[in-house]
Protein backbone atom coordinates (compact mmCIF):
# COMPACT_ATOMS: atom_id res chain seq x y z
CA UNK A 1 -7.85 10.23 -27.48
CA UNK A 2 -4.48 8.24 -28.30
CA UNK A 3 -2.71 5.67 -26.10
CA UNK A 4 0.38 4.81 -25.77
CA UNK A 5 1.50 1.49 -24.14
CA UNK A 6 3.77 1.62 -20.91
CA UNK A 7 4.99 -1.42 -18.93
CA UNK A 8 4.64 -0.75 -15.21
CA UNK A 9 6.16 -2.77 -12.55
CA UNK A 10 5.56 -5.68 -14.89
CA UNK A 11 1.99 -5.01 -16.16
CA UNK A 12 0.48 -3.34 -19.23
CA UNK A 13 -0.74 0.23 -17.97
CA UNK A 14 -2.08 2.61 -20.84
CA UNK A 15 -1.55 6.58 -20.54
CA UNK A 16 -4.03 8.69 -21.56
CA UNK A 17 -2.83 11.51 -24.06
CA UNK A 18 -5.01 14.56 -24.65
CA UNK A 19 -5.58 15.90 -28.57
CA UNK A 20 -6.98 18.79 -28.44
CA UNK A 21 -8.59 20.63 -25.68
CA UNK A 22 -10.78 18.57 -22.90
CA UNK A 23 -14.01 20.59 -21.46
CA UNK A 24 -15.27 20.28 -18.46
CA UNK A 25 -18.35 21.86 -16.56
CA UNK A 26 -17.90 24.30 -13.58
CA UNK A 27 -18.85 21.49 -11.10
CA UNK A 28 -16.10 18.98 -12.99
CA UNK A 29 -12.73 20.07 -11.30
CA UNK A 30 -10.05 18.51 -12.94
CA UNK A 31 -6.91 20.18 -11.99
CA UNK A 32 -6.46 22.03 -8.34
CA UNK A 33 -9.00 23.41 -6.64
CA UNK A 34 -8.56 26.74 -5.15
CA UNK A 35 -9.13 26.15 -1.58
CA UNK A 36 -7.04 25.18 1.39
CA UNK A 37 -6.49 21.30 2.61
CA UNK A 38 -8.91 21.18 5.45
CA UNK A 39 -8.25 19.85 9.23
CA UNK A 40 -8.39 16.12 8.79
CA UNK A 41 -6.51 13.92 6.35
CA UNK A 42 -7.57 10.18 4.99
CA UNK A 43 -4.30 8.51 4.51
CA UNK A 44 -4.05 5.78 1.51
CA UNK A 45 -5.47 2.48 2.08
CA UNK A 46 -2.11 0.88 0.93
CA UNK A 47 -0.36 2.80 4.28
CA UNK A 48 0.21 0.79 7.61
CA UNK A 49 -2.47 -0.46 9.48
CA UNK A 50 -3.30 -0.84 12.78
CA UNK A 51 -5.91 -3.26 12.15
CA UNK A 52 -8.66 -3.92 9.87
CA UNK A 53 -12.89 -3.58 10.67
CA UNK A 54 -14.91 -6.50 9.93
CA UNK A 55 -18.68 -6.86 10.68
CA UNK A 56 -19.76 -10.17 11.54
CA UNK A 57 -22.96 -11.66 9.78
CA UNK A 58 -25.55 -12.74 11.88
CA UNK A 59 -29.43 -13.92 11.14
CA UNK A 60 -31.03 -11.40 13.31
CA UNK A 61 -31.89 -8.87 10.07
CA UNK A 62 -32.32 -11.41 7.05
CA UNK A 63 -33.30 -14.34 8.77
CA UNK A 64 -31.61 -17.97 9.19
CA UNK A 65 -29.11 -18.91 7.35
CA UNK A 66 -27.88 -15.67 6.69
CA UNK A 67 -24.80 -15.33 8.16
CA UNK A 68 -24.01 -19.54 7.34
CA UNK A 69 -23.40 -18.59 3.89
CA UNK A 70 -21.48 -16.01 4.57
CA UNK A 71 -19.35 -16.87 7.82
CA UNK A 72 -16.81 -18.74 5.83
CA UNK A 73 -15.63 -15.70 3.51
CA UNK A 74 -15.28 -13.82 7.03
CA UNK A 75 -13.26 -16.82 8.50
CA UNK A 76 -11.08 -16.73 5.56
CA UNK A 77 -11.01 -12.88 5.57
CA UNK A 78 -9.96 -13.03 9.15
CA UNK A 79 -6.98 -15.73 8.86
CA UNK A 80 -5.41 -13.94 5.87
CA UNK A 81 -5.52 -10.39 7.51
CA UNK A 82 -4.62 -11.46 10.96
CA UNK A 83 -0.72 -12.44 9.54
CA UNK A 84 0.01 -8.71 9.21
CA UNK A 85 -2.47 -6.89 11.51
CA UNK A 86 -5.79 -6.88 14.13
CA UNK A 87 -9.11 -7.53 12.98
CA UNK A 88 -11.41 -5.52 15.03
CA UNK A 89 -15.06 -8.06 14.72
CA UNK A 90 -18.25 -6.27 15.35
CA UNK A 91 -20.37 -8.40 16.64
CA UNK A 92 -23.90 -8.26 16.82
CA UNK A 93 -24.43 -9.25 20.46
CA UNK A 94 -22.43 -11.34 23.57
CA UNK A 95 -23.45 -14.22 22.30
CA UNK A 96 -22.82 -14.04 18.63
CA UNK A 97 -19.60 -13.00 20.18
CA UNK A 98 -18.77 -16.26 21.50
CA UNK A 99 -20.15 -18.10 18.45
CA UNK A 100 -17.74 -15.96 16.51
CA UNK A 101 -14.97 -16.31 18.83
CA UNK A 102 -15.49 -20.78 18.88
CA UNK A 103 -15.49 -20.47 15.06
CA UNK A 104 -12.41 -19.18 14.61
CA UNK A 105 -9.88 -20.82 17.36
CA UNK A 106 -11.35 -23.81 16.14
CA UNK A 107 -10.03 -22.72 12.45
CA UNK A 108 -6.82 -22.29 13.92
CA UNK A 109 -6.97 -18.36 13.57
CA UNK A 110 -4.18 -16.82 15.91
CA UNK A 111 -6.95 -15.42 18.65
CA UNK A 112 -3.89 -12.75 19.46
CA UNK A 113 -4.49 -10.92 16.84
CA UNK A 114 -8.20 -10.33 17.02
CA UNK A 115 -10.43 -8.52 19.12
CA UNK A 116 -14.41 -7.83 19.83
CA UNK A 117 -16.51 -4.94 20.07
CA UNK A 118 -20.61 -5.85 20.84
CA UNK A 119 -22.78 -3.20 18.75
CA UNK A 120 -25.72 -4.39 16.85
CA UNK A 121 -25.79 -4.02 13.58
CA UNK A 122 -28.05 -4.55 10.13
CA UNK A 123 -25.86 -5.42 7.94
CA UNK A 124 -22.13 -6.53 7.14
CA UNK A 125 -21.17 -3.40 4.94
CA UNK A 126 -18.19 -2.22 6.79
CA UNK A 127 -16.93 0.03 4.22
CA UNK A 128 -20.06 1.99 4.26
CA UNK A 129 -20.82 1.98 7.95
CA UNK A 130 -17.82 1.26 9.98
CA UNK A 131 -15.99 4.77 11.24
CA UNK A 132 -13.66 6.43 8.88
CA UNK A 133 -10.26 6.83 10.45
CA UNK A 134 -8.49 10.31 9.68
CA UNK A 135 -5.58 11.82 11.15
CA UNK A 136 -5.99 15.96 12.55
CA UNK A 137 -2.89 18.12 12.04
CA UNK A 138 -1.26 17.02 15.22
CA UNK A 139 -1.33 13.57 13.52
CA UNK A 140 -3.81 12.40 16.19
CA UNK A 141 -6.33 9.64 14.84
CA UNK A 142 -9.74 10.12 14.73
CA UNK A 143 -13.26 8.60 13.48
CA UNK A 144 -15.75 10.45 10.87
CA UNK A 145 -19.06 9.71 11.65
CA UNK A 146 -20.51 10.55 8.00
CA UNK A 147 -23.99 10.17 7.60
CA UNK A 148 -25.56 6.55 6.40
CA UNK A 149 -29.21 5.98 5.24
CA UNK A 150 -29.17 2.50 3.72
CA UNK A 151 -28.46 3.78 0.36
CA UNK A 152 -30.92 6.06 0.15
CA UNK A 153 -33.16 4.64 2.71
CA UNK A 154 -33.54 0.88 0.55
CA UNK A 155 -32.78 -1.09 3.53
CA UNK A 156 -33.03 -1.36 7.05
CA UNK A 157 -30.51 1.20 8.30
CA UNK A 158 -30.27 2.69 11.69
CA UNK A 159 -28.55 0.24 13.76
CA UNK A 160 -25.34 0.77 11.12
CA UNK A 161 -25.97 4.74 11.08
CA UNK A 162 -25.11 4.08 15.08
CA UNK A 163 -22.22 2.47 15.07
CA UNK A 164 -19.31 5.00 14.97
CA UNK A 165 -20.84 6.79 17.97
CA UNK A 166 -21.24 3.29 19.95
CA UNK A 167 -17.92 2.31 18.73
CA UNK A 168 -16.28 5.99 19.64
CA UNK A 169 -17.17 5.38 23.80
CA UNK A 170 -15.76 1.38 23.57
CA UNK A 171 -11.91 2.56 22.22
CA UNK A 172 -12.45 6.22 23.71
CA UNK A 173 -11.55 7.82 20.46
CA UNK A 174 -13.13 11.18 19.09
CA UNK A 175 -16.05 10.73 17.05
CA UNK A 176 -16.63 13.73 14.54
CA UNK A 177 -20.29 13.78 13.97
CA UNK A 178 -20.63 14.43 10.13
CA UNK A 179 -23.96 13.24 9.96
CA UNK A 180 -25.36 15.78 8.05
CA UNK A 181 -23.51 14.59 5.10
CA UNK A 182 -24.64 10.98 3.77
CA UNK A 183 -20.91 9.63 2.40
CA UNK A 184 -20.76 5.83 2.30
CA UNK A 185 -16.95 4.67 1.89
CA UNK A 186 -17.51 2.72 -1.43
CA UNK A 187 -18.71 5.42 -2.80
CA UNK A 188 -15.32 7.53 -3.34
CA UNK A 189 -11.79 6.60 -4.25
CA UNK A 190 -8.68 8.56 -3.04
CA UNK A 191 -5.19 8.30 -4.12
CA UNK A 192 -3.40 9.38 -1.28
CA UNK A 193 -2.01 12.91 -2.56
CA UNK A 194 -5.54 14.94 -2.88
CA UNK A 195 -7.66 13.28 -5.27
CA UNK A 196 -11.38 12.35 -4.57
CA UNK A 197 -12.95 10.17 -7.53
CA UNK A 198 -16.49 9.22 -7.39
CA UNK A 199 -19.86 8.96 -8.98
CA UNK A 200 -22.89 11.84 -8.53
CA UNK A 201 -25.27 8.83 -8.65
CA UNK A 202 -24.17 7.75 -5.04
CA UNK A 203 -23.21 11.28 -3.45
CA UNK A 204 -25.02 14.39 -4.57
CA UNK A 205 -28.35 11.82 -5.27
CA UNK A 206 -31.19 13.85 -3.84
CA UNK A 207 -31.95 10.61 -1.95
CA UNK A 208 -28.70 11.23 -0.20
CA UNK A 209 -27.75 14.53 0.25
CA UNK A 210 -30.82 16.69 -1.04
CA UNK A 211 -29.93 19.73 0.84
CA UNK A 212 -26.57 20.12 -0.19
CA UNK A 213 -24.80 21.57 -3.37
CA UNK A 214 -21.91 19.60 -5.49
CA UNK A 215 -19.75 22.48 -4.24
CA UNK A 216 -21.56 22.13 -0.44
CA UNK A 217 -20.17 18.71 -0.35
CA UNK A 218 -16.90 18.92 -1.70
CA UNK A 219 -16.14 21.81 1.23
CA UNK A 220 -17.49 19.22 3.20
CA UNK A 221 -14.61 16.58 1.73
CA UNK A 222 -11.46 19.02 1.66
CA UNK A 223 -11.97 20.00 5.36
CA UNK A 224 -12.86 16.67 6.55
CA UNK A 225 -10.44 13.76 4.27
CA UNK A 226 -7.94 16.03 2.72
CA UNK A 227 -8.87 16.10 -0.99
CA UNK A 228 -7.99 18.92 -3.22
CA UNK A 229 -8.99 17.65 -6.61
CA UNK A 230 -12.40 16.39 -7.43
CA UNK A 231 -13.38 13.81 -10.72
CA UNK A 232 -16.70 13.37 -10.58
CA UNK A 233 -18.78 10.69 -12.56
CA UNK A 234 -22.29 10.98 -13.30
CA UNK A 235 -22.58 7.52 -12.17
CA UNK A 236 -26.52 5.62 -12.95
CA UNK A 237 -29.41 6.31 -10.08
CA UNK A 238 -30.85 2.73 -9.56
CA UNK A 239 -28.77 0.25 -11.73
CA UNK A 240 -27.86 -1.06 -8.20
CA UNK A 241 -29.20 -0.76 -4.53
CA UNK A 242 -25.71 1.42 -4.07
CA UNK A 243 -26.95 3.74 -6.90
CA UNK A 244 -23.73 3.16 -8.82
CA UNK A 245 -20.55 2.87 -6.02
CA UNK A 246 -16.87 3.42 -7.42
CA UNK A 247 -15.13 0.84 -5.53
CA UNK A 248 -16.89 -1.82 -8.25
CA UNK A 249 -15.09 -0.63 -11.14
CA UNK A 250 -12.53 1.72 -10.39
CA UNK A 251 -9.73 2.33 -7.45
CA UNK A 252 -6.43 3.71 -7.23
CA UNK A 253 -3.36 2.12 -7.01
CA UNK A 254 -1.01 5.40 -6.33
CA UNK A 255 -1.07 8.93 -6.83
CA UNK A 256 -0.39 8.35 -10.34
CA UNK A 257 -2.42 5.21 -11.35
CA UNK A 258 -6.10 4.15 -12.09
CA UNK A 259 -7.04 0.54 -11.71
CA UNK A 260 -9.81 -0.07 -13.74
CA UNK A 261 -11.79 -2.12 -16.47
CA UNK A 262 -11.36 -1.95 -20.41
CA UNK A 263 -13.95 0.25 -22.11
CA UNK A 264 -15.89 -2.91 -23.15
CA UNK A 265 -16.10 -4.39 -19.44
CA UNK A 266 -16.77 -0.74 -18.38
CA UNK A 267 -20.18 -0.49 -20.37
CA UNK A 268 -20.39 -4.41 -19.73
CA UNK A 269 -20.74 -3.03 -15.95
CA UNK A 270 -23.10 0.26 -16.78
CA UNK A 271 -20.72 2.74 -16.85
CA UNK A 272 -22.04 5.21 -19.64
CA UNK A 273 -19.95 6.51 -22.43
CA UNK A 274 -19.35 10.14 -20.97
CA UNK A 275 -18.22 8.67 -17.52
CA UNK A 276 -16.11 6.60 -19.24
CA UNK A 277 -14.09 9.53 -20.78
CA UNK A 278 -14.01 11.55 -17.94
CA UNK A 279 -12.57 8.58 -16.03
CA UNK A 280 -9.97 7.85 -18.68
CA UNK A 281 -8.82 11.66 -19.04
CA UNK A 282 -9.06 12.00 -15.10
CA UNK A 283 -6.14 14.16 -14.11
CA UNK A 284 -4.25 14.34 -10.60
CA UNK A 285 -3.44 16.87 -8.36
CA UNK A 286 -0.84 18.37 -10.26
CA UNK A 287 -2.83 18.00 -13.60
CA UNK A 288 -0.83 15.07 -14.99
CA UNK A 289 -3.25 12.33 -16.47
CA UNK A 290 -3.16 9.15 -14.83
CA UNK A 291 -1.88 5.80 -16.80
CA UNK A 292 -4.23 2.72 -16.72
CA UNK A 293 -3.47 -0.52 -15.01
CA UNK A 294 -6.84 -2.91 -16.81
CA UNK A 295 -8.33 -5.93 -14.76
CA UNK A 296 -10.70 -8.09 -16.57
CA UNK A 297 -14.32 -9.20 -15.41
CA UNK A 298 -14.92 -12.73 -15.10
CA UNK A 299 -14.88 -14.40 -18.38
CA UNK A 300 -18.85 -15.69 -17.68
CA UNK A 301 -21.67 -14.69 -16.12
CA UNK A 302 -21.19 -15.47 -11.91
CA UNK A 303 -22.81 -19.27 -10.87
CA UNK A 304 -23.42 -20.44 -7.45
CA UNK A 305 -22.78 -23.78 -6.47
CA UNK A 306 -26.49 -24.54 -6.61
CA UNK A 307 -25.99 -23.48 -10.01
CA UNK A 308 -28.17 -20.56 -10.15
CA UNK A 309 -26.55 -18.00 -12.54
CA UNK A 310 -26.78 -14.58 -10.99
CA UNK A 311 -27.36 -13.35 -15.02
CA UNK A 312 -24.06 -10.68 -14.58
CA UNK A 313 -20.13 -10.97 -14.11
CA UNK A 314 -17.60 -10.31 -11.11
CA UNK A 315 -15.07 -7.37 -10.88
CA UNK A 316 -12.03 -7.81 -9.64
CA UNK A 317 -11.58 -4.11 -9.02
CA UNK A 318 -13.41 -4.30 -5.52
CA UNK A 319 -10.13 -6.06 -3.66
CA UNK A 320 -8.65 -4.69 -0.47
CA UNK A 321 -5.09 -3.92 0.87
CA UNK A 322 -3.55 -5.25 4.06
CA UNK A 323 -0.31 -4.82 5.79
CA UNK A 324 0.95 -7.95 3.88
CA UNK A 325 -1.83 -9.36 1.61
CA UNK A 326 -4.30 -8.08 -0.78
CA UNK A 327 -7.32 -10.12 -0.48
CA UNK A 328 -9.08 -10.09 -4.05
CA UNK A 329 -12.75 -11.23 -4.99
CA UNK A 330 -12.48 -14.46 -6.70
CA UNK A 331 -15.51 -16.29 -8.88
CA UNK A 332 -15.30 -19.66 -9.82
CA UNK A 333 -14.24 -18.36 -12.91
CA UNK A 334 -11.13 -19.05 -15.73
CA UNK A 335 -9.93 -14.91 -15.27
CA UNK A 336 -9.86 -15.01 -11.26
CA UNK A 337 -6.26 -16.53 -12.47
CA UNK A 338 -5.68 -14.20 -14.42
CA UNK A 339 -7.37 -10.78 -12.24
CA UNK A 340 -5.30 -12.57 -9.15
CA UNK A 341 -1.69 -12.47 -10.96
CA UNK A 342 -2.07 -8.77 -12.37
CA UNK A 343 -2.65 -7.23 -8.90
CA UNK A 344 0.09 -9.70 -7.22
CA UNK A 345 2.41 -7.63 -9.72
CA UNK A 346 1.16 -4.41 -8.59
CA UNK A 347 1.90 -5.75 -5.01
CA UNK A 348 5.23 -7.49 -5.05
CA UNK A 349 5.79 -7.10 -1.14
CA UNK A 350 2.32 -8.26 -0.18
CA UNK A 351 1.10 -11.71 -0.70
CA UNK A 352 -2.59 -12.03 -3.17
CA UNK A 353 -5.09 -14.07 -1.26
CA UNK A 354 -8.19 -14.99 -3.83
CA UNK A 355 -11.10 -15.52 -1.86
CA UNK A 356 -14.39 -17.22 -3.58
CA UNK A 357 -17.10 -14.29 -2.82
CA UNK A 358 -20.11 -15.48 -4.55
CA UNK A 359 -22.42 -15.83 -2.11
CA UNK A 360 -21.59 -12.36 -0.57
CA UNK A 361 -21.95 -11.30 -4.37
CA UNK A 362 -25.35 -12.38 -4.78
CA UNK A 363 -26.25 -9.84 -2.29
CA UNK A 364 -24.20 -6.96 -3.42
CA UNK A 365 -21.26 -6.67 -2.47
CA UNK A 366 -17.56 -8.19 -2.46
CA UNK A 367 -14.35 -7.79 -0.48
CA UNK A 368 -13.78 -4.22 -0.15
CA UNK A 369 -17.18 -3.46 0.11
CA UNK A 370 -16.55 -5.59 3.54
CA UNK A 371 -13.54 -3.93 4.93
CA UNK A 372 -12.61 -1.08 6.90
CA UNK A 373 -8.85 0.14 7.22
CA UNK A 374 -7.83 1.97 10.63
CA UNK A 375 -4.60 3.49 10.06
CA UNK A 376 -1.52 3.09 12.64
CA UNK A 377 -1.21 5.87 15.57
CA UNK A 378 1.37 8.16 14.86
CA UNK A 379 1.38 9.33 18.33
């Protein structure tokens, strides 16, 4: 494959030219698929909000000290988010309700803009267990209840697998029961105009959706978030407890650009060979190739402040969109600079908010992995 070098809205992109003739297997869809959009549509993370899903930690899964690690990337989260939009809080009980509630008038968050919802939960992974918001036909919003089974059943589990149902009776909003299908919300990409991009490893896993074939589940994704157009990555069973989730090292910025690694940080991070050329000849829903905006990882390996070295680097890849900021994982590290400037350029009307995630990171995960969008009613 040849590149050529484009400069888009002020930073180097790279667009993928073809030589030759590109193969792909039956199951690999890379142009439009032949079936009808479906009843229920995902709109783009970059489109208005009405408010944003957080998950409050709390010590009743993992044990003291849990959530005090974590509380003050969710403070932080929070104030940043609450200048453009609500933040909805799950919290676990009434009490940690209050707790919450103290912490943050007393960090001068504007208490306006944020409200509570008591459902206990596991874990903090909003992305993966919060409801999915869709819009039906009429435009009317609605949650998708997809399946969740702690990754494959790794970690405690069924408290989050509740939520969308407990949540659906507190805002009296339709719940669509999907549970059937295990989908966890870092583990596919969209780009707003009928593309689904994600990895096999995370989806069509066995310990996932065993029942179900590649083509079962993408029915299951055209009726249900819109998508057309499927690019599918073999993704790596096991490298991590999320058996290999998109949202680490690749995302969309528009219907027309990838953000992702260079090919060196993209094996850096475990993504093979193979799924690195299908992601860099990936083709949208008219069957133009996308162009390439590049973030680095962090220059070194990520260290806490007790100076253990977690042995791997941060991506920069996993940030998340707001009304008017993008909040983007930061490290400790020389390149959050540079990762924090690139996407401020791709976001010229929203403000970049670095926030330091490494003690979230030790355990997994990083900002988007965090979040959950619900769009504006159109109603």
């Amino acid at each position: 494959m040849n590149k050529m070098m484009v400069l888009c809205s002020g930073v180097l992109v790279t667009a993928g030219v073809l030589v030759g003739c590109f193969h792909s297997s039956p199951t690999e869809s890379h142009g439009v698929k032949a079936q009808s959009v479906g009843k229920y549509t995902m709109p783009d993370e970059r489109s208005k909000h009405e408010g944003t899903w957080l998950q409050w930690p709390h010590n009743y899964t993992y044990g003291k000290g849990h959530k005090e690690n974590l509380e003050d990337i969710w403070i932080k989260m929070t104030s940043a988010l609450s200048e453009g939009e609500n933040v909805h809080i799950i919290a676990y009980d009434k009490y940690e309700k209050e707790y919450i509630y103290d912490l943050l008038y007393d960090e001068g968050v504007n208490m306006d803009k944020i409200d509570f919802y008591i459902v206990p939960t596991d874990d903090v992974w909003a992305r993966d267990t919060a409801p999915i918001f869709v819009y039906d036909k009429d435009n009317n919003l609605k949650m998708m209840d997809w399946g969740f089974n702690g990754w494959g059943k790794k970690t405690p589990y069924k408290k989050d697998a509740a939520i969308s149902k407990k949540l659906s009776k507190q805002l009296g909003m339709e719940n669509i029961d999907l549970n059937e299908v295990v989908l966890e919300g870092g583990a596919f990409e969209l780009d707003g105009n009928g593309t689904f991009l994600s990895t096999r490893s995370a989806v069509t896993n066995k310990n996932r959706n065993a029942k179900f074939s590649e083509a079962d589940i993408e029915s299951y994704i055209t009726e249900y978030l819109g998508a057309t157009n499927f690019v599918w990555l073999d993704g790596v069973p096991g490298l991590d407890i999320t058996d290999f989730h998109i949202d680490g090292f690749a995302k969309f910025h528009d219907k027309s650009t990838i953000v992702t690694m260079n090919e060196d940080d993209l094996e850096d991070w475990g993504v093979t060979k193979k799924d690195i050329k299908t992601l860099m000849n990936a083709k949208n829903v008219s069957n133009k190739s996308y162009q390439y905006v590049k973030l680095p990882l962090t220059k070194n390996n990520v260290k806490l402040d007790s100076g253990k070295n977690l042995g791997y680097k941060g991506s920069y890849i996993n940030y998340y969109i707001g009304n008017t900021v993008v909040i983007v994982p930061n490290y400790n590290d020389p390149n959050d600079k540079v990762a924090n400037d690139r996407i401020q350029k791709l976001y010229p009307d929203r403000e970049v908010v670095g926030i330091d995630v490494r003690e979230l990171y030790k355990d997994g995960g990083m900002i988007h992995c965090v979040t959950q969008q619900q769009p504006i009613d159109l109603k």
